[in-house]
C-alpha atoms as a PDB file:
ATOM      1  CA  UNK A   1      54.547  50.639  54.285  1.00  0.00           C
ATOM      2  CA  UNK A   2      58.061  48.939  53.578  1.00  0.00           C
ATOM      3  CA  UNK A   3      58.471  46.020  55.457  1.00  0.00           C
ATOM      4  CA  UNK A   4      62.180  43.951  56.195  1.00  0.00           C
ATOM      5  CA  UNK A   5      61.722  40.429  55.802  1.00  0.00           C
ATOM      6  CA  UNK A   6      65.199  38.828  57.139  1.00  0.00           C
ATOM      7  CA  UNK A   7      66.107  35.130  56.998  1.00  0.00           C
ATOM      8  CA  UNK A   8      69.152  33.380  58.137  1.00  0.00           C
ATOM      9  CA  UNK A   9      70.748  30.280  57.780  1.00  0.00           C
ATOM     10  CA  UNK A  10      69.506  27.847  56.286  1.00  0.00           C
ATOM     11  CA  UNK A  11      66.212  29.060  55.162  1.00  0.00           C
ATOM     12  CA  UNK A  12      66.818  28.844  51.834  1.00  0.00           C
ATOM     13  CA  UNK A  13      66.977  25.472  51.910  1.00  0.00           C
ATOM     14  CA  UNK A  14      63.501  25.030  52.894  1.00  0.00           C
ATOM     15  CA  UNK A  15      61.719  21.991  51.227  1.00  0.00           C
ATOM     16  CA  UNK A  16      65.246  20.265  51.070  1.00  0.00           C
ATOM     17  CA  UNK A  17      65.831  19.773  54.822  1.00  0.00           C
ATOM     18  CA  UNK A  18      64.098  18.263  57.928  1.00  0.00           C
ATOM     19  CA  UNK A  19      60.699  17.924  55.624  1.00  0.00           C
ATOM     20  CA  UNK A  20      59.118  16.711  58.940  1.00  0.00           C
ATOM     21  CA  UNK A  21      60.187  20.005  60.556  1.00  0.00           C
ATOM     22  CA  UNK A  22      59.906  22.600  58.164  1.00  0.00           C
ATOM     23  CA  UNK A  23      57.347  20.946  55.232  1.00  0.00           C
ATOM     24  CA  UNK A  24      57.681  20.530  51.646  1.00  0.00           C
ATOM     25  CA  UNK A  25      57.379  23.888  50.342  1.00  0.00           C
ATOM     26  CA  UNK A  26      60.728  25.210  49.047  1.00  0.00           C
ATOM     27  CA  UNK A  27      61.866  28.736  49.321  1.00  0.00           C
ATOM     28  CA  UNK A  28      60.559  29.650  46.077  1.00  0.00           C
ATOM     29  CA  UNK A  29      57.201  29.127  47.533  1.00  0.00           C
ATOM     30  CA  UNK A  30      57.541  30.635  50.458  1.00  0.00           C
ATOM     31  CA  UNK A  31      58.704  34.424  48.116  1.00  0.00           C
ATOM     32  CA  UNK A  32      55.474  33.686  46.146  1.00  0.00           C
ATOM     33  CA  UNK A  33      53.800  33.804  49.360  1.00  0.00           C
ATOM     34  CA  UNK A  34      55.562  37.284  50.660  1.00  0.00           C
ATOM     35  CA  UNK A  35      55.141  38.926  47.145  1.00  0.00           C
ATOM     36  CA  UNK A  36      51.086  37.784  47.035  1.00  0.00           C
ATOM     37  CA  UNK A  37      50.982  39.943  50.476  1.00  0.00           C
ATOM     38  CA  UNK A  38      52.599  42.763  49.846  1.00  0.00           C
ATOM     39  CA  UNK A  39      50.266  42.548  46.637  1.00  0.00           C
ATOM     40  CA  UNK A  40      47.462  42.228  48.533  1.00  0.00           C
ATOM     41  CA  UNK A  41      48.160  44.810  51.249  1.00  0.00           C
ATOM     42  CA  UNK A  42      49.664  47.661  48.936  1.00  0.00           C
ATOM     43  CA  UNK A  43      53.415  47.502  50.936  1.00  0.00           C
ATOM     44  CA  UNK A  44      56.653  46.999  49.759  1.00  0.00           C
ATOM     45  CA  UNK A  45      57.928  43.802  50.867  1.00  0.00           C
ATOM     46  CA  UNK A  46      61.664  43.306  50.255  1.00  0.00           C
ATOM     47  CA  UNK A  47      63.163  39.616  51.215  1.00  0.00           C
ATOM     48  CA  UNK A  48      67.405  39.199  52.470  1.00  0.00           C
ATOM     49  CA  UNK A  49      68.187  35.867  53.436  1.00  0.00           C
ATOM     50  CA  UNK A  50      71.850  35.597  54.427  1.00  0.00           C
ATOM     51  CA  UNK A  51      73.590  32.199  55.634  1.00  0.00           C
ATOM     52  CA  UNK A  52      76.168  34.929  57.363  1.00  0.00           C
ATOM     53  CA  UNK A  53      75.970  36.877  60.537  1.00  0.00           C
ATOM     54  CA  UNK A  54      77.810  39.936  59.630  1.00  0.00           C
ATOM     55  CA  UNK A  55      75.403  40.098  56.363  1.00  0.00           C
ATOM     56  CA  UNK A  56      72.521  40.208  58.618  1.00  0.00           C
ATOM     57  CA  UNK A  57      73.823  42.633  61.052  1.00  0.00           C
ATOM     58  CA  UNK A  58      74.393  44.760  58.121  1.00  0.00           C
ATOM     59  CA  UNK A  59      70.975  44.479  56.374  1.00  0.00           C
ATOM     60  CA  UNK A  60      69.704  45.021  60.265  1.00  0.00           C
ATOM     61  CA  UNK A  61      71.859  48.369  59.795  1.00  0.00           C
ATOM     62  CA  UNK A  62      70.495  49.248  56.814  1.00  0.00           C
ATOM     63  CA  UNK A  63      67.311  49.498  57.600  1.00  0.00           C
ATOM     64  CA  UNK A  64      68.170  52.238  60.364  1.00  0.00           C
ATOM     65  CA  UNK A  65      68.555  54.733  57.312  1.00  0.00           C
ATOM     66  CA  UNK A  66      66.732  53.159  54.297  1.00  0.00           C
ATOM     67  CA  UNK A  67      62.843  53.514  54.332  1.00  0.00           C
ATOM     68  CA  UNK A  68      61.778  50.609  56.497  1.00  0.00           C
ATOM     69  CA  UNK A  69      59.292  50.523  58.894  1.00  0.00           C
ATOM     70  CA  UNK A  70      59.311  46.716  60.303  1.00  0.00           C
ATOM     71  CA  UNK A  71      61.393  44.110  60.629  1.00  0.00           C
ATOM     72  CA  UNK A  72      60.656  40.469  60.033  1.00  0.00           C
ATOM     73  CA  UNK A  73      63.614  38.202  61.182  1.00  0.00           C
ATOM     74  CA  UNK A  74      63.849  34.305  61.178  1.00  0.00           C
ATOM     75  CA  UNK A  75      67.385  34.243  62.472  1.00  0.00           C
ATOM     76  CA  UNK A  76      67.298  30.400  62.061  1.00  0.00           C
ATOM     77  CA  UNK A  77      70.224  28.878  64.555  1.00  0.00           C
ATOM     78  CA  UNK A  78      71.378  32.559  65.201  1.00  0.00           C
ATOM     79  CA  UNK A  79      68.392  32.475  67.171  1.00  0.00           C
ATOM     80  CA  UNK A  80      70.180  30.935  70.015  1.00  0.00           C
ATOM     81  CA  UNK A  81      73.518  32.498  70.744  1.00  0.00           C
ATOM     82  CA  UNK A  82      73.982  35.620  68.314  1.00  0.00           C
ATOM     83  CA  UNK A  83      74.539  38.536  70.505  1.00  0.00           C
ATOM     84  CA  UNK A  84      75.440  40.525  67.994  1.00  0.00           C
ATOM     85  CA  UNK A  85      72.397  40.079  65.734  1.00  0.00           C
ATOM     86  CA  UNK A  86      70.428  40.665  69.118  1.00  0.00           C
ATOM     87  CA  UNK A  87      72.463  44.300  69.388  1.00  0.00           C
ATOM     88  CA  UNK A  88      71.985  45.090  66.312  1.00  0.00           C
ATOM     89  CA  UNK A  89      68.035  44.751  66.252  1.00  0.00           C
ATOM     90  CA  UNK A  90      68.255  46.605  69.805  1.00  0.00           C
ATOM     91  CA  UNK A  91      69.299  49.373  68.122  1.00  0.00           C
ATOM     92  CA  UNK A  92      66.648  49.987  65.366  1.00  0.00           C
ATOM     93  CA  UNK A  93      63.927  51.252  66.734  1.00  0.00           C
ATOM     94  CA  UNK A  94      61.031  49.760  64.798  1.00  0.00           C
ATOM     95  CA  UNK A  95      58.616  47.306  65.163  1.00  0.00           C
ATOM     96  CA  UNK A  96      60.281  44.418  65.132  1.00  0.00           C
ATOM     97  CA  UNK A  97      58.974  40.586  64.607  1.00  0.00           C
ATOM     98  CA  UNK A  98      60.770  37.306  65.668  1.00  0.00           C
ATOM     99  CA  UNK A  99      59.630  34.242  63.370  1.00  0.00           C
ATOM    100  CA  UNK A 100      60.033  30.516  63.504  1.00  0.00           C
ATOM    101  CA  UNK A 101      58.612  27.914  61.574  1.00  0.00           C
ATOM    102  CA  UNK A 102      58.535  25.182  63.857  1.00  0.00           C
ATOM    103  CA  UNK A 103      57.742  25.485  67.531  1.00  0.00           C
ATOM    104  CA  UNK A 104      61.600  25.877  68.897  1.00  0.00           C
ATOM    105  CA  UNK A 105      59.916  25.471  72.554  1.00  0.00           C
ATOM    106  CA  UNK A 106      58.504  22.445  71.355  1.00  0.00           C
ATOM    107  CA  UNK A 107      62.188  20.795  69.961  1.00  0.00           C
ATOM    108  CA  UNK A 108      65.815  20.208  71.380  1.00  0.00           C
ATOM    109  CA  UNK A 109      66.309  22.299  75.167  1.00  0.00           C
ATOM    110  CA  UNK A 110      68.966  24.699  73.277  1.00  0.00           C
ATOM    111  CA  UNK A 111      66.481  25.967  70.392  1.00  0.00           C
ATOM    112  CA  UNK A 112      64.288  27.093  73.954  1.00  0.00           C
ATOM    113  CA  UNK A 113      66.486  29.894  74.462  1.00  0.00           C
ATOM    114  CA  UNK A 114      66.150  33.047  71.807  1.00  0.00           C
ATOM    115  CA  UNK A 115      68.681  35.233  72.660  1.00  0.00           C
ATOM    116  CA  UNK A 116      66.870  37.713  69.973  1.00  0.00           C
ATOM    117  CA  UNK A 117      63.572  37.389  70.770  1.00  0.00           C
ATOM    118  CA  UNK A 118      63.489  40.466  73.700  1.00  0.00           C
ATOM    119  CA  UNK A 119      64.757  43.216  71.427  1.00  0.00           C
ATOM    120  CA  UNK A 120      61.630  42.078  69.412  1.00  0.00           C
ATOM    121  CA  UNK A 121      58.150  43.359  69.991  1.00  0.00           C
ATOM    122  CA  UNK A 122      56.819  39.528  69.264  1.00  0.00           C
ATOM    123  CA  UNK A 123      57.665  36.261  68.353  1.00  0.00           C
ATOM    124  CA  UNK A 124      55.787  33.788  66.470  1.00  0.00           C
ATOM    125  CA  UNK A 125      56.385  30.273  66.052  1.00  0.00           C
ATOM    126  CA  UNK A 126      55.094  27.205  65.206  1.00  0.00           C
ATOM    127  CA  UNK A 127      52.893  28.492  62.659  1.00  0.00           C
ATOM    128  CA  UNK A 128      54.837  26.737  59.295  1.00  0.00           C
ATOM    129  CA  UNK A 129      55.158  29.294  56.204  1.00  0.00           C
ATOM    130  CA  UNK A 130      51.986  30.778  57.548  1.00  0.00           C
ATOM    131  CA  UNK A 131      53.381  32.186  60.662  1.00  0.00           C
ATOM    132  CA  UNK A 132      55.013  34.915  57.992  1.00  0.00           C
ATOM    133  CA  UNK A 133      51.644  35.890  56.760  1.00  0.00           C
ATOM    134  CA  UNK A 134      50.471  36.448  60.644  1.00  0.00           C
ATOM    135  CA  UNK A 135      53.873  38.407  61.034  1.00  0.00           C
ATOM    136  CA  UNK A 136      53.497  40.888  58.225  1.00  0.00           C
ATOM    137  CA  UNK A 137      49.620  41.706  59.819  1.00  0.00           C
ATOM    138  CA  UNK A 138      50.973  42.379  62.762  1.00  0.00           C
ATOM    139  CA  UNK A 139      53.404  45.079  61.651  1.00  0.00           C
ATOM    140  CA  UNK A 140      50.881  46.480  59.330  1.00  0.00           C
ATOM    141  CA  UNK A 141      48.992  46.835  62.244  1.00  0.00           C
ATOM    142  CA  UNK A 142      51.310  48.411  64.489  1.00  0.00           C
ATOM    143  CA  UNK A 143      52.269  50.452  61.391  1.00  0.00           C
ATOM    144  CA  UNK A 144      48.959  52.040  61.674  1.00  0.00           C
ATOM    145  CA  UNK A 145      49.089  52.725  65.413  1.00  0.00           C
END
Protein backbone atom coordinates (compact mmCIF):
# COMPACT_ATOMS: atom_id res chain seq x y z
CA UNK A 1 0.00 0.00 0.00
CA UNK A 2 1.42 3.66 -0.58
CA UNK A 3 0.45 5.83 1.99
CA UNK A 4 0.60 10.13 1.89
CA UNK A 5 1.91 11.39 4.97
CA UNK A 6 1.34 15.39 4.73
CA UNK A 7 2.56 17.94 7.29
CA UNK A 8 2.19 21.61 7.36
CA UNK A 9 3.51 24.40 9.01
CA UNK A 10 5.51 24.23 11.39
CA UNK A 11 6.00 20.61 11.90
CA UNK A 12 9.30 20.54 11.11
CA UNK A 13 10.16 22.33 13.84
CA UNK A 14 9.07 19.81 16.22
CA UNK A 15 11.36 19.44 19.35
CA UNK A 16 12.26 23.24 18.90
CA UNK A 17 8.85 24.76 19.72
CA UNK A 18 6.15 24.68 22.49
CA UNK A 19 8.18 21.49 24.11
CA UNK A 20 5.22 21.43 26.59
CA UNK A 21 2.85 21.07 23.62
CA UNK A 22 4.40 19.06 21.15
CA UNK A 23 7.47 17.09 23.30
CA UNK A 24 11.05 16.82 22.77
CA UNK A 25 11.35 14.65 19.89
CA UNK A 26 12.49 16.57 16.78
CA UNK A 27 11.35 15.87 13.32
CA UNK A 28 14.10 13.64 12.62
CA UNK A 29 12.59 11.35 15.10
CA UNK A 30 9.40 11.51 14.24
CA UNK A 31 10.69 10.16 10.04
CA UNK A 32 12.53 7.37 11.97
CA UNK A 33 9.29 6.57 13.37
CA UNK A 34 7.22 6.63 9.82
CA UNK A 35 10.11 4.73 8.00
CA UNK A 36 10.21 1.84 11.06
CA UNK A 37 6.31 1.41 9.99
CA UNK A 38 6.27 1.27 6.68
CA UNK A 39 9.22 -1.27 7.47
CA UNK A 40 7.27 -3.09 9.57
CA UNK A 41 4.01 -3.19 7.60
CA UNK A 42 5.56 -3.80 4.00
CA UNK A 43 3.98 -0.13 2.54
CA UNK A 44 5.50 2.62 1.03
CA UNK A 45 5.42 5.49 3.22
CA UNK A 46 6.43 8.77 1.54
CA UNK A 47 6.64 12.04 4.00
CA UNK A 48 5.89 16.10 2.36
CA UNK A 49 5.94 18.60 4.89
CA UNK A 50 5.35 22.04 3.38
CA UNK A 51 5.26 25.42 5.51
CA UNK A 52 3.06 26.63 2.23
CA UNK A 53 -0.53 26.18 1.34
CA UNK A 54 -0.36 26.05 -2.34
CA UNK A 55 2.54 23.25 -1.84
CA UNK A 56 0.12 21.23 0.02
CA UNK A 57 -2.78 21.65 -2.20
CA UNK A 58 -0.51 20.48 -4.83
CA UNK A 59 0.98 17.36 -3.14
CA UNK A 60 -3.00 16.83 -2.16
CA UNK A 61 -3.30 16.92 -6.16
CA UNK A 62 -0.79 14.71 -6.75
CA UNK A 63 -1.86 12.06 -5.13
CA UNK A 64 -5.20 12.03 -7.31
CA UNK A 65 -2.93 10.49 -10.17
CA UNK A 66 0.25 9.09 -8.49
CA UNK A 67 -0.18 5.63 -6.74
CA UNK A 68 -1.54 6.60 -3.35
CA UNK A 69 -4.01 5.04 -1.50
CA UNK A 70 -4.32 7.21 1.91
CA UNK A 71 -3.75 10.32 3.04
CA UNK A 72 -2.24 11.35 6.32
CA UNK A 73 -2.48 15.20 6.87
CA UNK A 74 -1.39 17.31 9.97
CA UNK A 75 -2.34 20.60 8.41
CA UNK A 76 -0.89 22.32 11.56
CA UNK A 77 -2.64 26.06 11.77
CA UNK A 78 -4.18 25.38 8.24
CA UNK A 79 -6.28 23.30 10.26
CA UNK A 80 -8.44 26.16 11.15
CA UNK A 81 -9.30 28.38 8.24
CA UNK A 82 -7.80 26.74 4.94
CA UNK A 83 -10.65 26.24 2.66
CA UNK A 84 -8.72 25.51 0.05
CA UNK A 85 -6.67 22.68 1.58
CA UNK A 86 -10.23 21.43 2.79
CA UNK A 87 -11.33 21.43 -1.24
CA UNK A 88 -8.64 20.00 -2.24
CA UNK A 89 -8.80 16.81 0.11
CA UNK A 90 -12.69 16.83 -0.85
CA UNK A 91 -11.76 16.01 -4.02
CA UNK A 92 -9.49 12.89 -3.67
CA UNK A 93 -11.36 10.25 -3.02
CA UNK A 94 -9.33 8.12 -0.64
CA UNK A 95 -9.19 7.35 2.73
CA UNK A 96 -8.24 10.17 4.24
CA UNK A 97 -6.78 10.82 8.00
CA UNK A 98 -6.76 14.17 9.98
CA UNK A 99 -3.80 14.22 12.67
CA UNK A 100 -2.88 16.41 15.57
CA UNK A 101 -0.42 16.08 18.09
CA UNK A 102 -1.87 17.83 20.84
CA UNK A 103 -5.53 17.78 21.72
CA UNK A 104 -6.65 21.14 19.63
CA UNK A 105 -10.17 20.68 21.56
CA UNK A 106 -8.30 20.71 24.58
CA UNK A 107 -6.23 24.34 23.74
CA UNK A 108 -7.14 28.00 22.59
CA UNK A 109 -11.31 28.19 21.34
CA UNK A 110 -9.95 28.87 17.58
CA UNK A 111 -7.73 25.54 17.28
CA UNK A 112 -11.62 23.88 18.19
CA UNK A 113 -12.70 24.48 14.82
CA UNK A 114 -11.05 22.09 11.87
CA UNK A 115 -12.27 23.35 8.89
CA UNK A 116 -10.52 20.04 7.27
CA UNK A 117 -11.45 17.57 9.43
CA UNK A 118 -15.11 16.61 7.49
CA UNK A 119 -13.59 15.86 4.11
CA UNK A 120 -11.59 13.35 6.30
CA UNK A 121 -12.77 9.90 7.18
CA UNK A 122 -11.12 10.49 10.92
CA UNK A 123 -9.29 12.61 13.00
CA UNK A 124 -6.95 11.84 15.67
CA UNK A 125 -5.54 13.98 18.18
CA UNK A 126 -3.99 14.21 21.24
CA UNK A 127 -2.07 11.18 20.83
CA UNK A 128 1.79 12.98 20.61
CA UNK A 129 4.07 11.36 17.72
CA UNK A 130 2.13 8.22 18.43
CA UNK A 131 -1.13 9.37 17.13
CA UNK A 132 0.80 8.86 13.49
CA UNK A 133 1.45 5.27 14.22
CA UNK A 134 -2.52 4.82 15.13
CA UNK A 135 -3.16 6.82 11.79
CA UNK A 136 -1.18 4.70 9.39
CA UNK A 137 -3.23 1.35 11.06
CA UNK A 138 -6.13 2.79 10.37
CA UNK A 139 -5.62 3.29 6.64
CA UNK A 140 -3.98 -0.02 6.35
CA UNK A 141 -7.02 -1.18 7.62
CA UNK A 142 -9.42 0.48 5.53
CA UNK A 143 -6.94 -0.35 2.73
CA UNK A 144 -7.90 -3.87 3.22
CA UNK A 145 -11.66 -3.31 3.31
Amino acid sequence: MNILVINGPNINFLGIREKAVYGTQDYDHLLKMIEDKAQECGCRIEVFQSNHEGAIIDRIQDAYSDGTEGIIINPGAYTHYSYAIRDALASVELPKIEIHISDIEAREAFRHISVTAEVCDEQIKGLGLDGYLVAIDHILEKGKA
